[in-house]
Protein backbone atom coordinates (compact mmCIF):
# COMPACT_ATOMS: atom_id res chain seq x y z
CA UNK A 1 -51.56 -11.79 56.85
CA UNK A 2 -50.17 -9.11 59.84
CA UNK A 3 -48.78 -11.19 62.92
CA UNK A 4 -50.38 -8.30 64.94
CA UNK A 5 -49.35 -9.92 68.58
CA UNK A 6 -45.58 -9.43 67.32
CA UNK A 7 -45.31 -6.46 65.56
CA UNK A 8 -43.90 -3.58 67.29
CA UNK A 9 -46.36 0.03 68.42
CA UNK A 10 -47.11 2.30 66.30
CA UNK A 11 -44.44 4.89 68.67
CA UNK A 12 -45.19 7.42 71.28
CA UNK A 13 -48.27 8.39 70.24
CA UNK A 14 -50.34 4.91 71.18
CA UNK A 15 -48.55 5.80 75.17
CA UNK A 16 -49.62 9.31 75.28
CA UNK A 17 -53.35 7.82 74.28
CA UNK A 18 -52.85 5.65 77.31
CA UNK A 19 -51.63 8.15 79.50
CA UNK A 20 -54.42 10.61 79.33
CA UNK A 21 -57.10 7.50 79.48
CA UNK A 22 -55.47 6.28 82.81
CA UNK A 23 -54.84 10.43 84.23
CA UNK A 24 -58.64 10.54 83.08
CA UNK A 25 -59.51 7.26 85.20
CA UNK A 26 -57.30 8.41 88.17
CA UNK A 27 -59.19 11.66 88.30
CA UNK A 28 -62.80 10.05 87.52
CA UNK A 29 -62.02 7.92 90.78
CA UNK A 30 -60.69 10.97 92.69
CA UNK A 31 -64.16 12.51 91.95
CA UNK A 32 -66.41 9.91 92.77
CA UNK A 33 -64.50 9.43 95.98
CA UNK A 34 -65.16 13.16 96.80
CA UNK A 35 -68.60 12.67 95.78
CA UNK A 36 -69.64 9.72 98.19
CA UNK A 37 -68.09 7.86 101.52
CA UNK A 38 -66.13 5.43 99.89
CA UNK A 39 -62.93 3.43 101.76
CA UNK A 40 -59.39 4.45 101.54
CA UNK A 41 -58.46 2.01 98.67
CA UNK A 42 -60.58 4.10 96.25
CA UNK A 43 -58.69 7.23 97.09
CA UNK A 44 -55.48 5.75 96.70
CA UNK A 45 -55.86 3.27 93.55
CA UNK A 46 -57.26 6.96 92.20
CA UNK A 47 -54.12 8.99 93.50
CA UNK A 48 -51.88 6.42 91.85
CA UNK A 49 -53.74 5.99 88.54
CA UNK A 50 -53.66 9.79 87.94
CA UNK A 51 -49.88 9.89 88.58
CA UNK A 52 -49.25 7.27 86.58
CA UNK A 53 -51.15 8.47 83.41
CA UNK A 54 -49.90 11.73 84.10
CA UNK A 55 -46.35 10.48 84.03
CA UNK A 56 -46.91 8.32 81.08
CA UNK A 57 -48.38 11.30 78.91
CA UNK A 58 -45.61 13.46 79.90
CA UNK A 59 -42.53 10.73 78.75
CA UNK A 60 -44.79 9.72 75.93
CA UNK A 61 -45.20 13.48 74.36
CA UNK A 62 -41.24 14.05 75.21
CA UNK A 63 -40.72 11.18 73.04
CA UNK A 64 -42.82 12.81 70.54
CA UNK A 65 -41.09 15.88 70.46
CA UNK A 66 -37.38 14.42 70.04
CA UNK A 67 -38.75 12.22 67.01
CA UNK A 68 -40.17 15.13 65.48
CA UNK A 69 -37.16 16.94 66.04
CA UNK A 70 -34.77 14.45 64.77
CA UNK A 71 -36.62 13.92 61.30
């Protein structure tokens, strides 16, 4: 039986998944924000989230790269 809650990601490619979820979440919120009168917060949590998954995709898919390099 796999100890799932131990074992170590699958590598870069699980982060870059991530990434492009939360850049797609940041932007979602960006849009809706545009869309309607909503409060600051929205705006913000949505400017964060999409440079966060943005940054996160970018690291992840260097990572990537210099693995697939190296082999």
């Amino acid at each position: 039986m796999v100890d799932w809650e131990h074992q170590p990601t699958s590598g870069p490619a699980v982060f870059l998944g991530a990434g492009i979820m939360t850049a797609l979440a940041g932007a979602s919120l960006l849009w809706i924000s545009a869309t309607s009168s909503t409060d600051r917060g929205l705006v913000i949590f949505g400017i964060a989230a999409l440079v966060a998954g943005l940054c996160s995709a970018g690291l992840a898919s260097h990572q990537l790269l210099r693995r697939r390099r190296s082999s």
